[in-house]
C-alpha atoms as a PDB file:
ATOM      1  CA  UNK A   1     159.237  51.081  83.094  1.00  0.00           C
ATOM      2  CA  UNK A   2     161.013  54.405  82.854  1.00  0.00           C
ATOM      3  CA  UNK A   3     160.363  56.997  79.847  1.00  0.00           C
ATOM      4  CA  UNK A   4     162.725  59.818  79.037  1.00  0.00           C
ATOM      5  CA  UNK A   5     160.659  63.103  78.787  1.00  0.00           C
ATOM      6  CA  UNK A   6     162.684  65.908  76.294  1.00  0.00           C
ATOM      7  CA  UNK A   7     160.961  68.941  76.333  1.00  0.00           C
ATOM      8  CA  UNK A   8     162.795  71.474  74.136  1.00  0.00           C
ATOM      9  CA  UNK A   9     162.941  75.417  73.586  1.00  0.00           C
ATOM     10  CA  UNK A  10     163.992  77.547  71.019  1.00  0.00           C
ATOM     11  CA  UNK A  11     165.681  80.953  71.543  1.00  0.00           C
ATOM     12  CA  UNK A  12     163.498  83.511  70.195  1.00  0.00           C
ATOM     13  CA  UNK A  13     166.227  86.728  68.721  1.00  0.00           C
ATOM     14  CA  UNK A  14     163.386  89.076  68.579  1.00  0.00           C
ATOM     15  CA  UNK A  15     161.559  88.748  72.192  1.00  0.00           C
ATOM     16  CA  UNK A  16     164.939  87.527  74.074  1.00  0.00           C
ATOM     17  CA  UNK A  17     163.105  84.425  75.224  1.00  0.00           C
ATOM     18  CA  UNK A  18     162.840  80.323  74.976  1.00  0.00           C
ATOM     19  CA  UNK A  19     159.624  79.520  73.144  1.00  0.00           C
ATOM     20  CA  UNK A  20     158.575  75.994  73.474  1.00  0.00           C
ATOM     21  CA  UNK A  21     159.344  73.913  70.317  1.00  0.00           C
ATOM     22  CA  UNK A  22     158.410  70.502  71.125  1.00  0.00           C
ATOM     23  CA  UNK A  23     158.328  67.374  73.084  1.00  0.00           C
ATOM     24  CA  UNK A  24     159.942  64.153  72.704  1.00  0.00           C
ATOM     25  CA  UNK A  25     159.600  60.876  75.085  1.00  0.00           C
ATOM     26  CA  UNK A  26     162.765  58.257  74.732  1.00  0.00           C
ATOM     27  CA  UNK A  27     162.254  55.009  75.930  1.00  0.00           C
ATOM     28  CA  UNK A  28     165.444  54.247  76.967  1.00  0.00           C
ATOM     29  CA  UNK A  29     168.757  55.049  78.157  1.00  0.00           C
ATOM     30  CA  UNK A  30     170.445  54.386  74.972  1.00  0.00           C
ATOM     31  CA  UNK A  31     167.822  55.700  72.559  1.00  0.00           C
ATOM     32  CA  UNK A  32     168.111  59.127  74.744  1.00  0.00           C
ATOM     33  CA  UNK A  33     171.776  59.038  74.664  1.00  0.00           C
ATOM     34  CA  UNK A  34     171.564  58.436  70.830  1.00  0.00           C
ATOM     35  CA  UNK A  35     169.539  61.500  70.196  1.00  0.00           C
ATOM     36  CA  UNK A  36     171.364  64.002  72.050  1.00  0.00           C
ATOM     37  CA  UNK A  37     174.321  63.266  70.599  1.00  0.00           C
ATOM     38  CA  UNK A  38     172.013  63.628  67.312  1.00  0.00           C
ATOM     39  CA  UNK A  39     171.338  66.962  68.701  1.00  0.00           C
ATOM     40  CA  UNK A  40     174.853  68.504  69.667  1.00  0.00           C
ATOM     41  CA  UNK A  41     175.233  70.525  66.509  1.00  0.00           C
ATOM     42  CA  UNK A  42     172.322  72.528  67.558  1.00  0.00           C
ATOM     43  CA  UNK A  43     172.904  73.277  71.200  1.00  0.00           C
ATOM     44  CA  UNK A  44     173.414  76.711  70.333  1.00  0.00           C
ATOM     45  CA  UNK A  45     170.000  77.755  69.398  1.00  0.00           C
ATOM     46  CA  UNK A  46     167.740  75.258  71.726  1.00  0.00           C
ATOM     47  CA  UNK A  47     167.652  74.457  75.174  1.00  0.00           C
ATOM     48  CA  UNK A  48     166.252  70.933  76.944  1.00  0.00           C
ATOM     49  CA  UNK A  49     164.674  70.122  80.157  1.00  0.00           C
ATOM     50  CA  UNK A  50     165.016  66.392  80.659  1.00  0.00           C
ATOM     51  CA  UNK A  51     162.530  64.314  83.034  1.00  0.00           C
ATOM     52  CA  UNK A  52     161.390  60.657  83.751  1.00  0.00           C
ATOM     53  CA  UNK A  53     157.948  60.063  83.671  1.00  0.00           C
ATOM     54  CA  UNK A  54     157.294  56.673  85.760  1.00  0.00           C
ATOM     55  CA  UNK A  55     154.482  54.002  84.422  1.00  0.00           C
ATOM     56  CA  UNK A  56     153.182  51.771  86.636  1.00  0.00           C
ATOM     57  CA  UNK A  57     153.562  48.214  86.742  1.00  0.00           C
ATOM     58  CA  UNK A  58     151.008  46.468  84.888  1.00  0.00           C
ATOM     59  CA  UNK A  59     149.466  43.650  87.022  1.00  0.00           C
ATOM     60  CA  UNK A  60     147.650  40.680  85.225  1.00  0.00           C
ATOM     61  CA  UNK A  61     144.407  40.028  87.480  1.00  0.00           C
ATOM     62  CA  UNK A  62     142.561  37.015  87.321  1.00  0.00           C
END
């Protein structure tokens, strides 16, 4: 199963940099989809690295 890892960063006015301001983790296409879209009114303040992060396969052993 494949996770949707948002990490996002705020721009800081003062120090001219990104400061981390959280993390979110989507678990689907859609539901990541949904909540940019949620988030386009504030793309000019924040920034967002986007990553999978891979689970593996659960296997029922007898």
């Amino acid at each position: 199963m494949t996770e949707w890892v948002v990490i996002r960063y705020k721009f800081n006015e003062i120090t001219k940099c990104w400061e981390y301001d959280g993390v979110t983790i989507l678990g689907s296409d859609e539901l990541l989809l949904e909540y940019l879209r949620s988030q386009a009114g504030s793309v000019l303040h924040y920034r967002y690295e986007i990553t999978t992060m891979l689970r593996p396969e659960r296997r029922d052993v007898e």
